[in-house]
Structures are given as structure tokens and as C-alpha cells.
C-alpha atoms as a PDB file:
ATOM      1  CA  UNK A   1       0.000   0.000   0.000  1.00  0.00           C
ATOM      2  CA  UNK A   2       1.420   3.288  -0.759  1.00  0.00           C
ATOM      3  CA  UNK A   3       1.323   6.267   1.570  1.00  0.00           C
ATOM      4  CA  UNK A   4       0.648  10.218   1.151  1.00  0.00           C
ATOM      5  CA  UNK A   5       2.831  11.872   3.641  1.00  0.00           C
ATOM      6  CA  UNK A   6       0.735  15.106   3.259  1.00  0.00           C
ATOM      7  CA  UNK A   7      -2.911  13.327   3.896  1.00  0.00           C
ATOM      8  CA  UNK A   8      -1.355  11.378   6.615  1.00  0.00           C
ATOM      9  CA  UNK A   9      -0.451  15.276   8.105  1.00  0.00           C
ATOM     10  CA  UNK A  10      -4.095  17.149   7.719  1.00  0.00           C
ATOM     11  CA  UNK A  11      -4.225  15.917  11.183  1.00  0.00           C
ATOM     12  CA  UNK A  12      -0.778  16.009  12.618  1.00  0.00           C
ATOM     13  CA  UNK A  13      -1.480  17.621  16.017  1.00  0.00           C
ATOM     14  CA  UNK A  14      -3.865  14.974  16.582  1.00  0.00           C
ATOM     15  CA  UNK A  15      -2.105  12.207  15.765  1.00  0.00           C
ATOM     16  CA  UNK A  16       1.199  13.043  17.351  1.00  0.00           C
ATOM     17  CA  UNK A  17      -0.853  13.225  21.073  1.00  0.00           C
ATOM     18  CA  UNK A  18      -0.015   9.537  21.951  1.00  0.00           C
ATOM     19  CA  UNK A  19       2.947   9.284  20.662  1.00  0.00           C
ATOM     20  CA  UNK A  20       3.981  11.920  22.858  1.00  0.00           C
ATOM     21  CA  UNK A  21       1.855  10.341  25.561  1.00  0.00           C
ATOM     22  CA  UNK A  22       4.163   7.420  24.772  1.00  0.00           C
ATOM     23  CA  UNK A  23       7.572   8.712  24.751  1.00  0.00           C
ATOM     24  CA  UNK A  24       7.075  10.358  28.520  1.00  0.00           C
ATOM     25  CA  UNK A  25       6.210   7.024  30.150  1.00  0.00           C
ATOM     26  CA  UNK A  26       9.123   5.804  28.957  1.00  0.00           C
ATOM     27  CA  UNK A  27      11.459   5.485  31.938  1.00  0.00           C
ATOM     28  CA  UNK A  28      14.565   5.348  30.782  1.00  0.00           C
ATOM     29  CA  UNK A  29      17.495   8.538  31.396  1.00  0.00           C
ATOM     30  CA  UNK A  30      20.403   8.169  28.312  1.00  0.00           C
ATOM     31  CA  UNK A  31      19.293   5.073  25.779  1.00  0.00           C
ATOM     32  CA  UNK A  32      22.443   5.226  23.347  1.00  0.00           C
ATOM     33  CA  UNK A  33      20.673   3.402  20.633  1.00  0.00           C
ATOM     34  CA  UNK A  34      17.105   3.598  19.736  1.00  0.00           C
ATOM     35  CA  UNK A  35      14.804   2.158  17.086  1.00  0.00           C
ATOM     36  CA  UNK A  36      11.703   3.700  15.973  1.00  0.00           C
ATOM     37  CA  UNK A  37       9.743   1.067  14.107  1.00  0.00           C
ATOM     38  CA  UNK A  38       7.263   2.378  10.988  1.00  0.00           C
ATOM     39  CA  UNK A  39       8.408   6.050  12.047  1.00  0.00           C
ATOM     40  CA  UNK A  40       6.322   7.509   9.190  1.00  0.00           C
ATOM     41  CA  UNK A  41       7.069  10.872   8.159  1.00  0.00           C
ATOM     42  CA  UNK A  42       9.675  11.841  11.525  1.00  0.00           C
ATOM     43  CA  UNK A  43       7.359  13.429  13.884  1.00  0.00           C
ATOM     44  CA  UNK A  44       7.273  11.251  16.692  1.00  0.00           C
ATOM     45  CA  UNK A  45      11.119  10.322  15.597  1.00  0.00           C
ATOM     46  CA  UNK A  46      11.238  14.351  16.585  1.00  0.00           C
ATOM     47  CA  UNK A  47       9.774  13.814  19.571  1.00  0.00           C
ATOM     48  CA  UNK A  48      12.357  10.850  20.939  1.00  0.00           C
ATOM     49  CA  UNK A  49      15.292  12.907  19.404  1.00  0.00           C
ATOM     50  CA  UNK A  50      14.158  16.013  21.558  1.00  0.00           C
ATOM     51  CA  UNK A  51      14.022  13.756  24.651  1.00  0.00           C
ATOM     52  CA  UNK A  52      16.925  11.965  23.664  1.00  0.00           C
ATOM     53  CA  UNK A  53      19.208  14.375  21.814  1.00  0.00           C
ATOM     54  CA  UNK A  54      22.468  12.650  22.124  1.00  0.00           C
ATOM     55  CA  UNK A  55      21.079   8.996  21.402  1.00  0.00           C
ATOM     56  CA  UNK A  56      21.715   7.266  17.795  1.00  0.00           C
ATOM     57  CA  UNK A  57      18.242   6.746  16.392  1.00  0.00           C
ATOM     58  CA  UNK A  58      17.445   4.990  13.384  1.00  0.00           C
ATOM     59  CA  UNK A  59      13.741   4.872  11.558  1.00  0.00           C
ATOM     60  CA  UNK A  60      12.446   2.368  10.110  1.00  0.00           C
ATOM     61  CA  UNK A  61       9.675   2.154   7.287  1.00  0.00           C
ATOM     62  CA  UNK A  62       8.643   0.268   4.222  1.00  0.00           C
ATOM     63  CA  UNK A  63       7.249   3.685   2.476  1.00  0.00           C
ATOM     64  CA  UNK A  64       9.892   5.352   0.809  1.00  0.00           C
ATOM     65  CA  UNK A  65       7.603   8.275   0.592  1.00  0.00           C
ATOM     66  CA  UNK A  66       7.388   8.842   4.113  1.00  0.00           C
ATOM     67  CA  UNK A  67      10.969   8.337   4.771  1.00  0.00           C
ATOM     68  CA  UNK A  68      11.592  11.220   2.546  1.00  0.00           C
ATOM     69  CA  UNK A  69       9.603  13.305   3.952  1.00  0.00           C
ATOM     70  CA  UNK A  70      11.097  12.246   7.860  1.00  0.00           C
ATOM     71  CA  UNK A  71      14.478  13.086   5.951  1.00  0.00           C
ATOM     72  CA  UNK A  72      13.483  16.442   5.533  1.00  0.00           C
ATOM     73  CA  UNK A  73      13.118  17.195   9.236  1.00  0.00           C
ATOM     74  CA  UNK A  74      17.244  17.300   9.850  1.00  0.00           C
ATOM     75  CA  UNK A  75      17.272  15.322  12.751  1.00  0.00           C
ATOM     76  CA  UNK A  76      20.642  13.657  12.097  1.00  0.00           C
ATOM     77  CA  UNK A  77      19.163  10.081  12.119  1.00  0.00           C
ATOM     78  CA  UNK A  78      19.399   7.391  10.372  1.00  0.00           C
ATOM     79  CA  UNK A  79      16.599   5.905   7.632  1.00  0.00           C
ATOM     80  CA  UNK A  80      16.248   2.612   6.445  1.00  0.00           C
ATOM     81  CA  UNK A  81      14.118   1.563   4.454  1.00  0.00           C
ATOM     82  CA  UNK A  82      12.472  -2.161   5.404  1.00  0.00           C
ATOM     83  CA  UNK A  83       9.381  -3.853   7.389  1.00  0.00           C
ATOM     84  CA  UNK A  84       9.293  -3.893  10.749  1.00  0.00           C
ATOM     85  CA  UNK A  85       7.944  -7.912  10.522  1.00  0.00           C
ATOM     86  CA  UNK A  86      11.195  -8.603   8.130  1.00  0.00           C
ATOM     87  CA  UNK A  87      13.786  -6.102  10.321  1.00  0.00           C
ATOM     88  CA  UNK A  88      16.383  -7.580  11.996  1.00  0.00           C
ATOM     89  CA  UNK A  89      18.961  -5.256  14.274  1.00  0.00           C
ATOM     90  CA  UNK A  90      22.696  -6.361  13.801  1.00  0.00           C
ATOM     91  CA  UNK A  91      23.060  -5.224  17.648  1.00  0.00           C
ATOM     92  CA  UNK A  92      20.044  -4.704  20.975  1.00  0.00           C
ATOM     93  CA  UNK A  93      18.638  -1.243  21.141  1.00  0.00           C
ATOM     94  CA  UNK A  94      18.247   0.343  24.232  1.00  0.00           C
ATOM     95  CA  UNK A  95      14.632   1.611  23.305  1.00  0.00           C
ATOM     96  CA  UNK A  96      12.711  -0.328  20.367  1.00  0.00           C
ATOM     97  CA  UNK A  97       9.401   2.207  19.972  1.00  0.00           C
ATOM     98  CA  UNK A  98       6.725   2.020  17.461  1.00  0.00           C
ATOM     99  CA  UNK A  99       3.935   4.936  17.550  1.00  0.00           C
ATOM    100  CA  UNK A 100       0.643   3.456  15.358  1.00  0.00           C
ATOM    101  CA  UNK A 101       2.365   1.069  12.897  1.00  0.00           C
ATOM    102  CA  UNK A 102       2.152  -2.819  14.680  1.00  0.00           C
ATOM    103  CA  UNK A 103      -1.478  -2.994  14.240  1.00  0.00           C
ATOM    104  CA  UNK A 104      -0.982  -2.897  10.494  1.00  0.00           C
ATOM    105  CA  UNK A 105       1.246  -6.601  10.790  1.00  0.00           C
ATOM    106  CA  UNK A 106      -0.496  -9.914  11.848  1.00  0.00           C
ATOM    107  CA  UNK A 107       0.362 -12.194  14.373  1.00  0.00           C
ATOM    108  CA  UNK A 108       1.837 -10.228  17.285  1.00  0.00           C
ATOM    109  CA  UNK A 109       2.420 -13.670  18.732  1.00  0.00           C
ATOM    110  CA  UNK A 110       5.709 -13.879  17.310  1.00  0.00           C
ATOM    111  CA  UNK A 111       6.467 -10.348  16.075  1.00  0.00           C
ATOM    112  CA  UNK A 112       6.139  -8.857  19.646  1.00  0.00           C
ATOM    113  CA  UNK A 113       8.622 -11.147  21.362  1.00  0.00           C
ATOM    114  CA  UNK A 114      11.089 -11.097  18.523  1.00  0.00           C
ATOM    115  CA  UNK A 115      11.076  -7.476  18.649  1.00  0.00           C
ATOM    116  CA  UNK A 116      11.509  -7.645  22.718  1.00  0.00           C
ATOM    117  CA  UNK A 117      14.254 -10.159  21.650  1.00  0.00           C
ATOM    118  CA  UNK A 118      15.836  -6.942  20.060  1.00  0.00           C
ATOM    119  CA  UNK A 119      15.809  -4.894  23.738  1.00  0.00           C
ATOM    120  CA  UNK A 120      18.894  -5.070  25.782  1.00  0.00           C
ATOM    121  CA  UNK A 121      18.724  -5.614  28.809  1.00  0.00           C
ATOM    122  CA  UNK A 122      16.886  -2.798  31.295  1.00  0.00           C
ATOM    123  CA  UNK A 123      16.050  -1.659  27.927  1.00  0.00           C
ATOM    124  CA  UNK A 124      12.051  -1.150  26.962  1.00  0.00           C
ATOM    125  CA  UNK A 125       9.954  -2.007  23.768  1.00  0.00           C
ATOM    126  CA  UNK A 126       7.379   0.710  24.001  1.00  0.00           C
ATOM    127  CA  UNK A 127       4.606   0.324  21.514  1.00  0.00           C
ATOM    128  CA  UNK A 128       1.480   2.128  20.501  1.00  0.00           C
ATOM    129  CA  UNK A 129      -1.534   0.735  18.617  1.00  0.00           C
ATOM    130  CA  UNK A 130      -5.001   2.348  17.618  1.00  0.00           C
ATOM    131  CA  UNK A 131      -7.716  -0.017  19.157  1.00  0.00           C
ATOM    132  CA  UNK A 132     -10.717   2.086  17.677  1.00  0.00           C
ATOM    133  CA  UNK A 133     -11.982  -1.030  15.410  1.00  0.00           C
ATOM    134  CA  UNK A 134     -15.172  -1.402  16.931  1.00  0.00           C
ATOM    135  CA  UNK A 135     -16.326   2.199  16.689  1.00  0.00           C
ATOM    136  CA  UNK A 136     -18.414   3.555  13.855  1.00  0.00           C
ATOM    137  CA  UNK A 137     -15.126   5.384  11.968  1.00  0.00           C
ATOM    138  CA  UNK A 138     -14.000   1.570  11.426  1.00  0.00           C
ATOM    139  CA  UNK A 139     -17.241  -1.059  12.037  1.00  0.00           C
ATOM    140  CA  UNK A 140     -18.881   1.058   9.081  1.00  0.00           C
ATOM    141  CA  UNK A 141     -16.099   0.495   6.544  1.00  0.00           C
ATOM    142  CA  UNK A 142     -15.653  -3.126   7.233  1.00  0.00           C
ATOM    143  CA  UNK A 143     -19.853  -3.987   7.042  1.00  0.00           C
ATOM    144  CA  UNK A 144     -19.873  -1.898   3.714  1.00  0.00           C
ATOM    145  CA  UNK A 145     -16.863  -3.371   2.394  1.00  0.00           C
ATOM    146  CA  UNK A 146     -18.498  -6.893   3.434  1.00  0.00           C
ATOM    147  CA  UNK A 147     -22.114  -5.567   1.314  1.00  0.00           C
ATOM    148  CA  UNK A 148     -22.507  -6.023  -2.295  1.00  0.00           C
ATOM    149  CA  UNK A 149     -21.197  -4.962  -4.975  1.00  0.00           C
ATOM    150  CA  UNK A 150     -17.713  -4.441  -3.300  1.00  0.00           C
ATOM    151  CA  UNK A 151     -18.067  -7.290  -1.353  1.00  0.00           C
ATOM    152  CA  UNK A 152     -15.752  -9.423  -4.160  1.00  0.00           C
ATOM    153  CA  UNK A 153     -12.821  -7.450  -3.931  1.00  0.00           C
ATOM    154  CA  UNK A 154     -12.846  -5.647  -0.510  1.00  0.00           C
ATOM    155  CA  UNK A 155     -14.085  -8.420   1.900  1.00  0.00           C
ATOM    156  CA  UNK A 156     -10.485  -9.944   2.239  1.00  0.00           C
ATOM    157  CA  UNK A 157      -8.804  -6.867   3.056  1.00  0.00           C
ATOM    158  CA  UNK A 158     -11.526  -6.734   6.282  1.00  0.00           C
ATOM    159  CA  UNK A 159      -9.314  -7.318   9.717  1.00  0.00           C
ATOM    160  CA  UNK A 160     -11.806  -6.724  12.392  1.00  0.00           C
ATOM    161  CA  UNK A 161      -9.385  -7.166  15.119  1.00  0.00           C
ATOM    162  CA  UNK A 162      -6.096  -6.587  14.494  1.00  0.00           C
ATOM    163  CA  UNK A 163      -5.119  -5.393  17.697  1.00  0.00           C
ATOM    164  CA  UNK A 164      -5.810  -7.933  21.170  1.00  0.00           C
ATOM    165  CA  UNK A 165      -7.359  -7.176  24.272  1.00  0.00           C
ATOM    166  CA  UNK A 166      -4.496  -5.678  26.819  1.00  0.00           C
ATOM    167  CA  UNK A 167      -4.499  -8.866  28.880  1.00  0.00           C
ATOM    168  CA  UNK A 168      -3.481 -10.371  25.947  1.00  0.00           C
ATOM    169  CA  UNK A 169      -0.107  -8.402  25.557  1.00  0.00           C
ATOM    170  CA  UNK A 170      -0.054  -8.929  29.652  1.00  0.00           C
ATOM    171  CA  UNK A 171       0.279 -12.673  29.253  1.00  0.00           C
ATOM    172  CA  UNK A 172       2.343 -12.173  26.197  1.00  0.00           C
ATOM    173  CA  UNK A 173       4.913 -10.318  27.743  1.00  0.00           C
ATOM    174  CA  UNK A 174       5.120 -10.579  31.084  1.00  0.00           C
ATOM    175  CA  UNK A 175       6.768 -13.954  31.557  1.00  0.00           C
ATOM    176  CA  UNK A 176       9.931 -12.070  29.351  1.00  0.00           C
ATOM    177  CA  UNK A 177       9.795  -8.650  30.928  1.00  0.00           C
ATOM    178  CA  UNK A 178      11.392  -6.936  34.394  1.00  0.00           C
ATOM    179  CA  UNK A 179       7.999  -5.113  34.363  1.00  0.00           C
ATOM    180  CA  UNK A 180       4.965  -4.477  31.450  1.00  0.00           C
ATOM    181  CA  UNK A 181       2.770  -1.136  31.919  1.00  0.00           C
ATOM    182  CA  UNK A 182      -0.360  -1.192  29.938  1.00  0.00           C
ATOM    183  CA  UNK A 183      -3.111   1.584  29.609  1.00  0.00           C
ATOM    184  CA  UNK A 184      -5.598   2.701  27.107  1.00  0.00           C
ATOM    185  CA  UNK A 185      -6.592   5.963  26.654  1.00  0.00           C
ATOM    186  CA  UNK A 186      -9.770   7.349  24.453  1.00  0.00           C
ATOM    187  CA  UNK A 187      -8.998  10.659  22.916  1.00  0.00           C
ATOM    188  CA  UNK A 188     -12.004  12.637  21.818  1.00  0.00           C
ATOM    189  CA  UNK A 189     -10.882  14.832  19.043  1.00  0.00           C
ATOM    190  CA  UNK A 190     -12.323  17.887  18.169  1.00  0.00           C
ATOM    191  CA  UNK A 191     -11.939  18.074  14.364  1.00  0.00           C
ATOM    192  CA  UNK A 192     -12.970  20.819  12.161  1.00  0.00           C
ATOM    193  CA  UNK A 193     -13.686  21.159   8.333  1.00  0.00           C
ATOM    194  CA  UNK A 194     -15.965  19.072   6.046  1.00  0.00           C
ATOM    195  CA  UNK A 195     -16.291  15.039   6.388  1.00  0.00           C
ATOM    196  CA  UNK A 196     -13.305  14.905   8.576  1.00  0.00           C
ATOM    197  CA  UNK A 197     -13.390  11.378   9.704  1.00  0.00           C
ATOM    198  CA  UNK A 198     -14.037  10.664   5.873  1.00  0.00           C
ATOM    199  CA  UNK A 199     -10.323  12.421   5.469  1.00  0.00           C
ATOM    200  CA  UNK A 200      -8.874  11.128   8.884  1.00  0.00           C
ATOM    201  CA  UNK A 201      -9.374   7.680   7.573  1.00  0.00           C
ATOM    202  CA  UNK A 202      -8.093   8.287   4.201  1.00  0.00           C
ATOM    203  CA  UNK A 203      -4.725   8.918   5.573  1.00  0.00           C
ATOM    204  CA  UNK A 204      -4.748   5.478   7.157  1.00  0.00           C
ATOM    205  CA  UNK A 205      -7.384   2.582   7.033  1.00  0.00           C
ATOM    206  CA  UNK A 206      -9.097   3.621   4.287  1.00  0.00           C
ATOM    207  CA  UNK A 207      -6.646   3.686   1.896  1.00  0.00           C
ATOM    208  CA  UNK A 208      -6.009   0.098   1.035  1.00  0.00           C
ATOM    209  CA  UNK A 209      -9.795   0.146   0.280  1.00  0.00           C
ATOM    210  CA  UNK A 210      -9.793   2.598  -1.841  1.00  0.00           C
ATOM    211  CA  UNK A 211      -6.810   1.099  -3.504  1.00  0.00           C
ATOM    212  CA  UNK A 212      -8.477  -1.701  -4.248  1.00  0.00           C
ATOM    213  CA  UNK A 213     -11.205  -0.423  -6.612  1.00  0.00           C
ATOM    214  CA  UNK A 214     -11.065   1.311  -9.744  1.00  0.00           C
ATOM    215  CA  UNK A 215     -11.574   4.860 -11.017  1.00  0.00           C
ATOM    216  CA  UNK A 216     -15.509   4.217 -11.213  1.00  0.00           C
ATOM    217  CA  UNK A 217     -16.187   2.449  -7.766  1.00  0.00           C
ATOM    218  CA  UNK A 218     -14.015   4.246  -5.645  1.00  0.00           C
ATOM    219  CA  UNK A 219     -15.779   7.559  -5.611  1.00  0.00           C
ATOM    220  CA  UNK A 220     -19.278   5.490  -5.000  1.00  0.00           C
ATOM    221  CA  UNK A 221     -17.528   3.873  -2.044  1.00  0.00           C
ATOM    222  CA  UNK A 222     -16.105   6.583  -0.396  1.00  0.00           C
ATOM    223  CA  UNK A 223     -19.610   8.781  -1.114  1.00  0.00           C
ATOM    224  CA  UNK A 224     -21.699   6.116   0.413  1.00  0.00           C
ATOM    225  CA  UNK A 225     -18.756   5.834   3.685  1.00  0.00           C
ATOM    226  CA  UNK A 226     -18.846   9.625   4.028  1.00  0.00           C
ATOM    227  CA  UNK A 227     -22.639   9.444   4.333  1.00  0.00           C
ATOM    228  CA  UNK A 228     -22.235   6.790   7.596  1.00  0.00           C
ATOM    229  CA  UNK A 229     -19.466   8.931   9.035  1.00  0.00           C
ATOM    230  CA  UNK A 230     -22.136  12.039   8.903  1.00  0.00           C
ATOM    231  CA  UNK A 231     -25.175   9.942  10.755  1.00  0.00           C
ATOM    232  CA  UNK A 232     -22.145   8.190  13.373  1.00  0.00           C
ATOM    233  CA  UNK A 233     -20.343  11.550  13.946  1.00  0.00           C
ATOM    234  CA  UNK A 234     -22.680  14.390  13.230  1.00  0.00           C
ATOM    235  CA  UNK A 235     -21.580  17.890  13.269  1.00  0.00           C
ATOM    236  CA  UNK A 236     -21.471  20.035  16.874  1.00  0.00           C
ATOM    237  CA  UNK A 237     -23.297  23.181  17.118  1.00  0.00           C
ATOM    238  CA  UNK A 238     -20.010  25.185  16.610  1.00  0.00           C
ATOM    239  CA  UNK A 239     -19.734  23.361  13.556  1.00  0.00           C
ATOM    240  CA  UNK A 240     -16.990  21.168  14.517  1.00  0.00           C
ATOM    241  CA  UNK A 241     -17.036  17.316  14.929  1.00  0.00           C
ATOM    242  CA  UNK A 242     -16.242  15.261  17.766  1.00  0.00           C
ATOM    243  CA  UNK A 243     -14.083  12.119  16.879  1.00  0.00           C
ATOM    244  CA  UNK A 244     -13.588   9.813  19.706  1.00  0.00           C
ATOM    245  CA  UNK A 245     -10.649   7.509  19.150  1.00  0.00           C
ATOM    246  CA  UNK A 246      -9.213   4.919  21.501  1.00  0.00           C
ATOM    247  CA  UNK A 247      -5.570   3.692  21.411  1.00  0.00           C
ATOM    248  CA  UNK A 248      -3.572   0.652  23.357  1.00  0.00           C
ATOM    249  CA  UNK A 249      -0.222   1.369  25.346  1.00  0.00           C
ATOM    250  CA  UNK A 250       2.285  -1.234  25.957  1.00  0.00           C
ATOM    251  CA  UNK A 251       5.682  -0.284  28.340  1.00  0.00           C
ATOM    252  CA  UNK A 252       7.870  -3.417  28.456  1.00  0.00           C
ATOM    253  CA  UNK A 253      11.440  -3.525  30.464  1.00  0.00           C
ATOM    254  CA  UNK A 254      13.533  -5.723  29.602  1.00  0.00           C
END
């Protein structure tokens, strides 16, 4: 799937909260080597190089196009360009963080623990994942994706839970780690502009859907989505729109 730095930005501010949220539970003083998984376009790389000024960090992302765009932030670290389920460190990292990019890659079975494998020791994997799959932004697109007449090509790329309860990454990690802090927290956005859940989720989960279909069906799709979003998340008095949206913590020491 490719990515558009610049849609994935109409809501930066937004989407920067948790990672930021993220990076100050992380209790650690002088990591010398840290690894931000599917960094994106550098803003949360920003955040753990403003923390962390004198660490070597290196991002990591399978979109060339975002990598770019983190390149043009001058932060002095390194890009490379891979997946995070097929990247494999030649040394342990001190901090291995990934802000909204594991729930994209299935079974967190094996990827968590081989990425906790890539901590050294009284180091931490910290890890943030949106867990906002049963709310109207994301239950609508799967059911209509599921409906005819896109229910041919669209159905398979349906994943109504990729991201586990948090006892699940509890049991998962526990028996590996010194200590495992887990919280969720449910941000209620306040967005502004026309059918902006419609253009939140086209800089994320929306996109492979719209991938998927051609020049004809695509507009129909996304018309008959953006009508949902207005009945689920109907405009305030003021005019703007209020977009709950929950998200899944996980602070692991090694």
C-alpha cells in the first residue's frame, strides 16, 4: 500500500498526542541506541530525538515516501528503508518504539517477542496501537466493504481485530519482561472542516480500500462511507465534529 505523507499530516497535532503520551512514560534517562519502528514521516522520531538528543536513532519504514519526507526534518538520524515484521537489528537497542504502525502486521504472537528479543537488557519495547476497530469510523467500513457490490474485492482486506485485548499483551509479555505497563486511553478529538473522519481515515485505514477499486467504484464507495461517518459523527453546534478515538499502550522492560 502506498502512503501520502501530506494526507497522513491534515491531522498532525492529533495524531502526534499519543505518541507523545508514549515517549514520557518511557522510563529510561540516556538510551544510546534507539529504534523507531514504521516512524512515518519523523514526527514522533522528533519527539524521541528532543528527549533523547544525544542517542543514535534509526527509523524504520517500508514507504519510501514517508521516509523522505522524515528526511526532511534534519534530525541527524538514520533511515532505512524495510518492514518492521522482516527487520532484523545487527546489535540490541536500548529503546525499540513504534507509535501506530504494529497494528498494520499480523500475528503479534511472534512479532512482539522477537522485537523484545531486540531490547537489551533494562532496555524497553514501548509500543502504541489504535484499538478504535469497533467504533463507527471503522465497524462502518468493514460492514460496507463486506455488502454487495464491493463485497468481491474488498471483503479480504476486512481485519476486524487486528489489535488484542491488553491482557493479551499482559500474558504475552510478562513472563519475558522486568515489568509491562499497559493503559488505554480514548482521545475525543475535536476536528474541524468538512467530512473529517471521511479524510482522517483516508490517511490510514481507508486507503487500502480505496486502492483496491477502480476509477468508477471508488468515488461510489467513499460517497456512500462519508454518508455513515455524517449519521455516526454528526456535526457540533459550533460546527466542529467530535471524533472519539481509543488507542492501546504497551511499556515493556527488559
Amino acid at each position: 500500500m502506498s502512503w501520502d505523507p501530506h494526507q497522513y499530516a491534515r491531522f498532525g497535532g492529533e495524531r502526534l498526542r499519543p505518541a507523545r503520551d508514549l515517549v514520557n512514560a518511557i522510563p529510561l534517562e540516556r538510551p544510546a541506541r534507539i529504534a523507531d519502528l514504521g516512524c512515518g514521516d519523523g514526527r514522533a522520531t522528533r519527539l524521541l530525538a528532543g528527549r533523547w538528543p544525544e542517542a543514535r536513532i534509526v527509523g524504520v519504514d517500508n514507504s519510501q515516501a514517508m521516509l523522505d519526507a522524515a528526511a526532511k526534518l534534519g534530525l541527524g538520524a538514520e533511515w532505512h528503508r524495510a518492514g518492521i515484521d522482516t527487520w532484523r537489528p545487527d546489535a540490541p537497542f536500548d529503546l525499540v518504539f513504534s507509535n501506530a504502525a504494529m497494528h498494520w502486521l499480523p500475528d503479534h504472537a511472534a512479532l512482539l517477542p522477537r522485537l523484545f528479543d531486540a531490547v537489551a537488557p533494562g532496555g524497553v519495547l514501548a509500543i502504541q496501537m489504535p484499538r478504535n476497530f469497533s467504533a463507527p469510523s471503522h465497524a462502518a467500513l468493514f460492514d460496507l466493504a463486506e455488502s454487495p457490490p464491493w463485497r468481491e474485492r474488498l471483503a479480504p482486506l476486512v481485519r476486524r481485530k487486528p489489535v488484542e485485548e491488553p491482557e493479551w499483551y499482559y500474558d504475552l509479555l510478562a513472563p519475558r519482561a522486568r515489568s509491562v505497563d499497559i493503559w488505554q486511553t480514548e482521545y475525543v478529538h475535536a476536528l474541524s472542516g468538512d467530512r473529517p473522519v471521511v479524510e482522517w481515515l483516508k490517511g490510514t485505514w481507508l486507503r487500502p480500500f480505496l486502492a483496491a477499486l477502480d476509477a468508477e467504484s471508488a468515488p461510489a464507495f467513499e460517497a456512500e462511507y462519508a454518508k455513515r461517518m455524517e449519521a455516526a459523527y454528526p456535526k457540533r453546534a459550533d460546527g466542529g465534529t467530535l471524533f472519539p478515538f481509543r488507542r492501546l499502550f504497551v511499556v515493556a522492560v527488559r
